[in-house]
Protein backbone atom coordinates (compact mmCIF):
# COMPACT_ATOMS: atom_id res chain seq x y z
CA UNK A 1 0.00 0.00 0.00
CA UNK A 2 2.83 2.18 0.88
CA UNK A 3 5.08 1.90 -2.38
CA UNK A 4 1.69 1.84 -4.34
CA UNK A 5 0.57 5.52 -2.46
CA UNK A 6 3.69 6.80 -3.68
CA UNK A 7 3.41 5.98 -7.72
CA UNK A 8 0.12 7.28 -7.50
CA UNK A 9 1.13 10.84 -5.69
CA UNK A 10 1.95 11.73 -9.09
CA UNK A 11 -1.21 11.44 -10.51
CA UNK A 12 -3.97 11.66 -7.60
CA UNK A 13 -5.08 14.13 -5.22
CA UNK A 14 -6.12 10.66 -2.69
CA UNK A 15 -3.11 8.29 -3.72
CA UNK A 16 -3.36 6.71 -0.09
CA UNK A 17 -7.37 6.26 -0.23
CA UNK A 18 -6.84 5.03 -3.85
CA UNK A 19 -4.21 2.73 -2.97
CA UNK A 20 -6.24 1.56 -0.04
CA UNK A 21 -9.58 0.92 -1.94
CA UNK A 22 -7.99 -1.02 -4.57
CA UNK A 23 -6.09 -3.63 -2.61
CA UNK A 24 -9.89 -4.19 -0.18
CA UNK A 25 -10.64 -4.40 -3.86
CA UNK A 26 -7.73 -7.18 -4.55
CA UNK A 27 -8.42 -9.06 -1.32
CA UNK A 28 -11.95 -9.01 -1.89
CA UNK A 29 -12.88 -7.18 1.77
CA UNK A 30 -14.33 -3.79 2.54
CA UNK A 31 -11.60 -1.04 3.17
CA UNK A 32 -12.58 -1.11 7.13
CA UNK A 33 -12.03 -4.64 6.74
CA UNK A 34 -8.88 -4.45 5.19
CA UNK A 35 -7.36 -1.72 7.85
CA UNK A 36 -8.45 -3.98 10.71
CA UNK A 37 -7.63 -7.41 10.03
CA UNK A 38 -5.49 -7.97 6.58
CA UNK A 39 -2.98 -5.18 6.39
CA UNK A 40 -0.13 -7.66 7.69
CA UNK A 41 -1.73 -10.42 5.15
CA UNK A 42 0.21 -10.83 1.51
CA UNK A 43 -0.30 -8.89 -1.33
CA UNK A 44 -2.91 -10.36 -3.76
CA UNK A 45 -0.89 -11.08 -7.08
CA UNK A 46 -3.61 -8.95 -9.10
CA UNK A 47 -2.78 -5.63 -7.16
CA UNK A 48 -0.07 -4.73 -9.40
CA UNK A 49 -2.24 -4.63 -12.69
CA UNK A 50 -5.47 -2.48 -10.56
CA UNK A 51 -2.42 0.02 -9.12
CA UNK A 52 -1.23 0.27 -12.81
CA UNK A 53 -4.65 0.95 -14.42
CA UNK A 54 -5.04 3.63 -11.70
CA UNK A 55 -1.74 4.23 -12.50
CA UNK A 56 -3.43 5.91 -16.27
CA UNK A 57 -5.69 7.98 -14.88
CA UNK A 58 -8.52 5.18 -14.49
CA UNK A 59 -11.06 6.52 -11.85
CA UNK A 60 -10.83 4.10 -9.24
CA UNK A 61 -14.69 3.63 -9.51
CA UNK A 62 -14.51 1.99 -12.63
CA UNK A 63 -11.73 -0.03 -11.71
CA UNK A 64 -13.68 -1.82 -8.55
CA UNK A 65 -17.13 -1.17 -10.51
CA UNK A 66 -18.25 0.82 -7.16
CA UNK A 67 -18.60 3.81 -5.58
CA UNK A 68 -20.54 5.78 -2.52
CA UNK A 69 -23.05 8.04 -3.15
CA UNK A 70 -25.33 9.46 0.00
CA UNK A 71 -24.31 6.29 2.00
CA UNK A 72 -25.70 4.05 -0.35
CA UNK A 73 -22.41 1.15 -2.10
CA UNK A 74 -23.62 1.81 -6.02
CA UNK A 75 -22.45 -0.04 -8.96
CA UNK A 76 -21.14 1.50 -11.22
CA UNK A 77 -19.34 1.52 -15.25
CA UNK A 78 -18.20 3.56 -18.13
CA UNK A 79 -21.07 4.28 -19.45
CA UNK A 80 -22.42 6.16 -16.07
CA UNK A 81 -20.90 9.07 -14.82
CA UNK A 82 -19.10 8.11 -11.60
CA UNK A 83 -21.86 9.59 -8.79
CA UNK A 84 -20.09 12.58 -6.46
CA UNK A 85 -19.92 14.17 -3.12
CA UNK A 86 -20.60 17.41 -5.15
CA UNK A 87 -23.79 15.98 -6.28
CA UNK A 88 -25.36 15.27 -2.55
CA UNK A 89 -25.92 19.23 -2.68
CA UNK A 90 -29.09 18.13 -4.64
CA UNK A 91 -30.56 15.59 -2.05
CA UNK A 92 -29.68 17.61 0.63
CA UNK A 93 -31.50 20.73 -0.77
CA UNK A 94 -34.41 18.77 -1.52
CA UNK A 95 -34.32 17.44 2.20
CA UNK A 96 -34.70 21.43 3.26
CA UNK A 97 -37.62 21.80 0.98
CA UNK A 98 -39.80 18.99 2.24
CA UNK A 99 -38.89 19.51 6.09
CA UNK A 100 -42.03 21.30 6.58
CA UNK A 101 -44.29 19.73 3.62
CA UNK A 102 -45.47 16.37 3.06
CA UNK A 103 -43.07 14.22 1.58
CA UNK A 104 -42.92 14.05 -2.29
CA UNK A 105 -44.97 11.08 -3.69
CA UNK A 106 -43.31 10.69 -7.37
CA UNK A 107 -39.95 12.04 -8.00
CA UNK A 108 -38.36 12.31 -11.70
CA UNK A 109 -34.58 11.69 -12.15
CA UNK A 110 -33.62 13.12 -15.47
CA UNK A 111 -30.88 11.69 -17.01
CA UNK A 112 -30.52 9.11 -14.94
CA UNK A 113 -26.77 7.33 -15.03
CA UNK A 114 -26.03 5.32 -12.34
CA UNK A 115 -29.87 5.88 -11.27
CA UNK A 116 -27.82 7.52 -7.98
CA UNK A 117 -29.92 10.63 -7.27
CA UNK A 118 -33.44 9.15 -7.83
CA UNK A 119 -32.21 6.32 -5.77
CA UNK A 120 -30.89 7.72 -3.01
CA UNK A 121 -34.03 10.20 -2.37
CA UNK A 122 -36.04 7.15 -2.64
CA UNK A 123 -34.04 5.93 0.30
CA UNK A 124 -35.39 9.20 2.40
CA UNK A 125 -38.46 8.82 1.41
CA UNK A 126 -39.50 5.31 1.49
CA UNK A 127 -43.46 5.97 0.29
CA UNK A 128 -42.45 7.52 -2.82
CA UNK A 129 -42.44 6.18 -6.30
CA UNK A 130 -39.58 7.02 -8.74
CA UNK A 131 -39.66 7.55 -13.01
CA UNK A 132 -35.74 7.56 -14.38
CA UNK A 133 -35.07 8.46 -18.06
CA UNK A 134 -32.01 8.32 -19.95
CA UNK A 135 -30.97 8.35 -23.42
CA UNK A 136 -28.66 5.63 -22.91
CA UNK A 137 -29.80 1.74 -22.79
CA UNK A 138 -26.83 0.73 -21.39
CA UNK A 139 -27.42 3.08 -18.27
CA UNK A 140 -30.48 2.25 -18.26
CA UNK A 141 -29.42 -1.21 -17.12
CA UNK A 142 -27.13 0.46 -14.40
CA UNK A 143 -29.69 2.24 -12.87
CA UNK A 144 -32.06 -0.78 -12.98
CA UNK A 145 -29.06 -3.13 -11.42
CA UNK A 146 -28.82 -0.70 -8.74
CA UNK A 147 -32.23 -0.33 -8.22
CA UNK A 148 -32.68 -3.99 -7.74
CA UNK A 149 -29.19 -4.36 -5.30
CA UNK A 150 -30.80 -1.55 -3.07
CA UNK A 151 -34.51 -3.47 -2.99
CA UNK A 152 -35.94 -0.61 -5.29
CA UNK A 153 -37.05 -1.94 -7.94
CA UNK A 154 -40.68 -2.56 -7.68
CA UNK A 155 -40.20 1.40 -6.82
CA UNK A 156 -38.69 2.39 -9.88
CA UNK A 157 -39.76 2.74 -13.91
CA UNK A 158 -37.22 2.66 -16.42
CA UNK A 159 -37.37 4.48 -19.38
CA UNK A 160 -34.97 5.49 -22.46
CA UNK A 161 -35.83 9.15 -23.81
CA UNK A 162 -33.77 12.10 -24.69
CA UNK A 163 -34.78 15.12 -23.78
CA UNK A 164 -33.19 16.44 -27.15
CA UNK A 165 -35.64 14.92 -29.02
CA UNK A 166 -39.30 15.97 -29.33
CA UNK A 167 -42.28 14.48 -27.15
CA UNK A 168 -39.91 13.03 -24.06
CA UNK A 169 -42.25 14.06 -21.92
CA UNK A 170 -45.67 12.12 -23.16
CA UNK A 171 -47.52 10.29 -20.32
CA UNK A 172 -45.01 11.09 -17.85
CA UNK A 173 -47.32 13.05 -15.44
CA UNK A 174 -46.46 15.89 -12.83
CA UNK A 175 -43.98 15.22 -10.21
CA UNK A 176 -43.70 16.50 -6.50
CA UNK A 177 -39.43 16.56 -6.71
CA UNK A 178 -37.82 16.57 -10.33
CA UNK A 179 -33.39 15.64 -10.02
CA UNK A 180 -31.44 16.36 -12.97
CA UNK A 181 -27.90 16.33 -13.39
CA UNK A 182 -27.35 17.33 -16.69
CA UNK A 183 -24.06 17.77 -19.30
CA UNK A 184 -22.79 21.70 -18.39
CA UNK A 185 -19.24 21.52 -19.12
CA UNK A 186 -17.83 23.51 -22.04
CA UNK A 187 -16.67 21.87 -24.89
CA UNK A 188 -13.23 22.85 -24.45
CA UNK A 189 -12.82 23.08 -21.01
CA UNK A 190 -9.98 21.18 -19.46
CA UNK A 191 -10.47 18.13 -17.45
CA UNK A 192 -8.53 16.04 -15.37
CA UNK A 193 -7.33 12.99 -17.77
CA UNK A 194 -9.17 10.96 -15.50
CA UNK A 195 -12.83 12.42 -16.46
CA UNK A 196 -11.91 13.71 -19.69
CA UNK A 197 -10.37 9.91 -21.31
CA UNK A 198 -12.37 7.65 -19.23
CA UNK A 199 -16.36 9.25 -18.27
CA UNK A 200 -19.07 9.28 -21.02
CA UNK A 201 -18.69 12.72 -22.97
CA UNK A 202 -21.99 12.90 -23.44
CA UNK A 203 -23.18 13.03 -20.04
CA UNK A 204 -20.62 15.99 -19.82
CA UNK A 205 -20.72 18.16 -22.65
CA UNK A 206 -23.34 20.60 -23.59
CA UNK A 207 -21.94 22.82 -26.22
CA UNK A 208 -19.40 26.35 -25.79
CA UNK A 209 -21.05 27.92 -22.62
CA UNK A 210 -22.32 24.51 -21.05
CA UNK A 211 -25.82 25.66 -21.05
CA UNK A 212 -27.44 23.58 -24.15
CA UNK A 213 -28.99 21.34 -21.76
CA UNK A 214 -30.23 23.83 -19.53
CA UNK A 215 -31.87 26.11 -22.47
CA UNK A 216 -33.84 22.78 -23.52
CA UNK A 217 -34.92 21.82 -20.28
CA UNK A 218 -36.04 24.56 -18.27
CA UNK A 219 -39.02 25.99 -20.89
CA UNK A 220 -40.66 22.58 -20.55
CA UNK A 221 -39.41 22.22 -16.20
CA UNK A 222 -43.41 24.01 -15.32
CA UNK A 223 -44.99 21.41 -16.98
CA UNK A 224 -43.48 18.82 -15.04
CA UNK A 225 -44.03 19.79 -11.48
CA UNK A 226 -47.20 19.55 -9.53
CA UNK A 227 -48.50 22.37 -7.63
CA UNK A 228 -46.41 22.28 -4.80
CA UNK A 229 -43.13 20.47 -6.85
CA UNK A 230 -39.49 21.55 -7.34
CA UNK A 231 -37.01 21.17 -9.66
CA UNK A 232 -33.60 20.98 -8.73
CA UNK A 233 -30.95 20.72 -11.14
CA UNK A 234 -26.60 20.18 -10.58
CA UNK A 235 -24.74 23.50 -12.02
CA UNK A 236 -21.22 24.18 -12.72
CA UNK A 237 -19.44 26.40 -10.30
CA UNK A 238 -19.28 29.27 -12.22
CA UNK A 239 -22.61 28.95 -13.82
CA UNK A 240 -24.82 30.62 -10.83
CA UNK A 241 -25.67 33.99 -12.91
CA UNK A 242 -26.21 33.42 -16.42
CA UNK A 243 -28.59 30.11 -15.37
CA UNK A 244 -30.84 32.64 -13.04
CA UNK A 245 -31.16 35.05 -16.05
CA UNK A 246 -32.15 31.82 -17.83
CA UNK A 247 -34.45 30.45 -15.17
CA UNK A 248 -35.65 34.38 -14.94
CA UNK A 249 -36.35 34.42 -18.95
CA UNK A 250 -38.69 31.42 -19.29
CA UNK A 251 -40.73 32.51 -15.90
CA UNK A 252 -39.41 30.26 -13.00
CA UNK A 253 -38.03 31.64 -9.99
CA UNK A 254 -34.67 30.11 -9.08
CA UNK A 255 -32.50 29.34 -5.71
CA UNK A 256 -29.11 28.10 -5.02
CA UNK A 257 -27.49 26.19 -2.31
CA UNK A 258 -23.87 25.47 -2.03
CA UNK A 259 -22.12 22.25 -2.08
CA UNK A 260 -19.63 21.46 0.80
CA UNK A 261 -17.00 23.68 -0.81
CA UNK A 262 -18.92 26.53 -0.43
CA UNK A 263 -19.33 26.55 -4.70
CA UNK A 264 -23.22 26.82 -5.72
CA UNK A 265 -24.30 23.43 -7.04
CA UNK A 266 -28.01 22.70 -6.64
CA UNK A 267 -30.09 25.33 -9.13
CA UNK A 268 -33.48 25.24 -6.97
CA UNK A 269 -36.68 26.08 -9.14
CA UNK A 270 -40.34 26.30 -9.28
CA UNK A 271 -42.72 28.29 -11.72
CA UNK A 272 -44.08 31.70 -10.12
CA UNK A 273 -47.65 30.57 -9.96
CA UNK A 274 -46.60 27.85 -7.43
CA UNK A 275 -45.90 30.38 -5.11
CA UNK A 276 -41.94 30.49 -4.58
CA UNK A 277 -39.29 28.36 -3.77
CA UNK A 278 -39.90 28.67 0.32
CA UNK A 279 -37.74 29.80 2.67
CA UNK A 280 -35.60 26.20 3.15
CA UNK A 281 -34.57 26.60 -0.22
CA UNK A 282 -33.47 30.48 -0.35
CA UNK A 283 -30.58 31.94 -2.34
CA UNK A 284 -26.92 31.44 -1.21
């Protein structure tokens, strides 16, 4: 673990968690496991070929095929975006809406991927039902594998529609919570190697500002939320101003709450006639 945390210094803000994860990974234990009982136990002979894969840039999520997201162990694959911390910002805003309303009863993950943000506010609130588009089949399948791990499945309805093509949104209803992490990184923006060569571009990209997504979504986000829903999309850091002039332009009223780097992440938004976004949810 040692000698492994230092080839990996080069290349990785974590090399000691990295290093860590993939030999529990190797042994086949958790990483608590690992630190208690096994760190005096040999070296598995496939650690050298995980470290190396690591090694070129490979997010250590794909390499064990799981990550964390909101304490729930998700499975995940190249063709999901690899769930983050960042991204809790969304569940935990949506806790501070509901604290003092009843509980949503369908919720609406857009753009799906692993199926991590529909999944884990199904987790909070167990009486609620859950609809998860994506575009892609074959994240689709993630979702639905996770769904069924986590005992969610009977919960949960699958289907594959892009939003960038016309009538997504037949028969899908109104919805009390509406999650959406969409592509909002510039086309040219530089990325680590690690997200750049190895996480599906087109979960990332959305054209020279980042905002394609956003401009397609947001006239049609009234439409999808009951009278007393909310919408709450992921943003990029630096995205906070231009998207509330967006929300502004097509008649919502918009909120923002910071992730734990103090950076705004979670977009908050309702239309006008609903009443505003309530004081749980206020700007930041």
């Amino acid at each position: 673990v040692r000698t492994a945390t230092d080839l990996l210094a080069t290349i990785s803000d974590s090399p000691r968690l990295d290093a860590e994860l993939l030999m529990a990974h190797a042994l086949g234990v958790s990483r608590s496991d690992m630190l208690l009982r096994a760190m005096r136990d040999p070296a598995p002979d496939s650690f050298d070929a995980l470290v190396a894969r690591r090694a070129g840039h490979e997010p250590v999520a794909y390499i064990t095929g799981s990550t964390e997201f909101y304490g729930l162990e998700l499975q995940v694959s190249p063709s999901v975006l690899i769930p983050r911390g960042d991204s809790e910002a969304l569940i935990d805003a949506a806790c501070e809406h509901f604290v003092d309303r009843a509980p949503p009863q369908r919720i609406l993950d857009l753009g799906t991927g692993s199926g991590a943000l529909l999944l884990a506010a199904l987790s909070l609130w167990p009486q609620a039902e859950g609809v998860a588009i994506d575009a892609s089949m074959s994240a689709l399948r993630q979702a639905h594998c996770n769904a069924t791990k986590l005992g969610m499945a009977e919960r949960c309805t699958f289907l594959r529609r892009s939003w960038r093509k016309g009538g997504w949104q037949r028969d899908l209803g109104r919805f009390d919570l509406v999650l959406c992490n969409p592509p909002y990184v510039e086309d040219d923006a530089t990325l680590d190697p690690q997200v750049r060569e190895f996480e599906p571009s087109s979960a990332l990209f959305a054209g020279p500002e980042g905002l394609d997504d956003y401009e397609i979504l947001l006239p049609q986000t009234g439409d999808l939320l009951s009278e007393d829903g909310i919408a709450i999309f992921e943003i990029g850091a630096t995205q906070q101003n231009v998207l509330a002039d967006l929300v502004t332009k097509h008649e919502l009223e918009s909120a923002f709450r910071n992730d734990l780097a103090g950076l705004p992440r979670a977009m908050i938004i309702l239309a006008k006639k609903h009443g505003g976004v309530g004081k749980a949810a206020g700007r930041r």
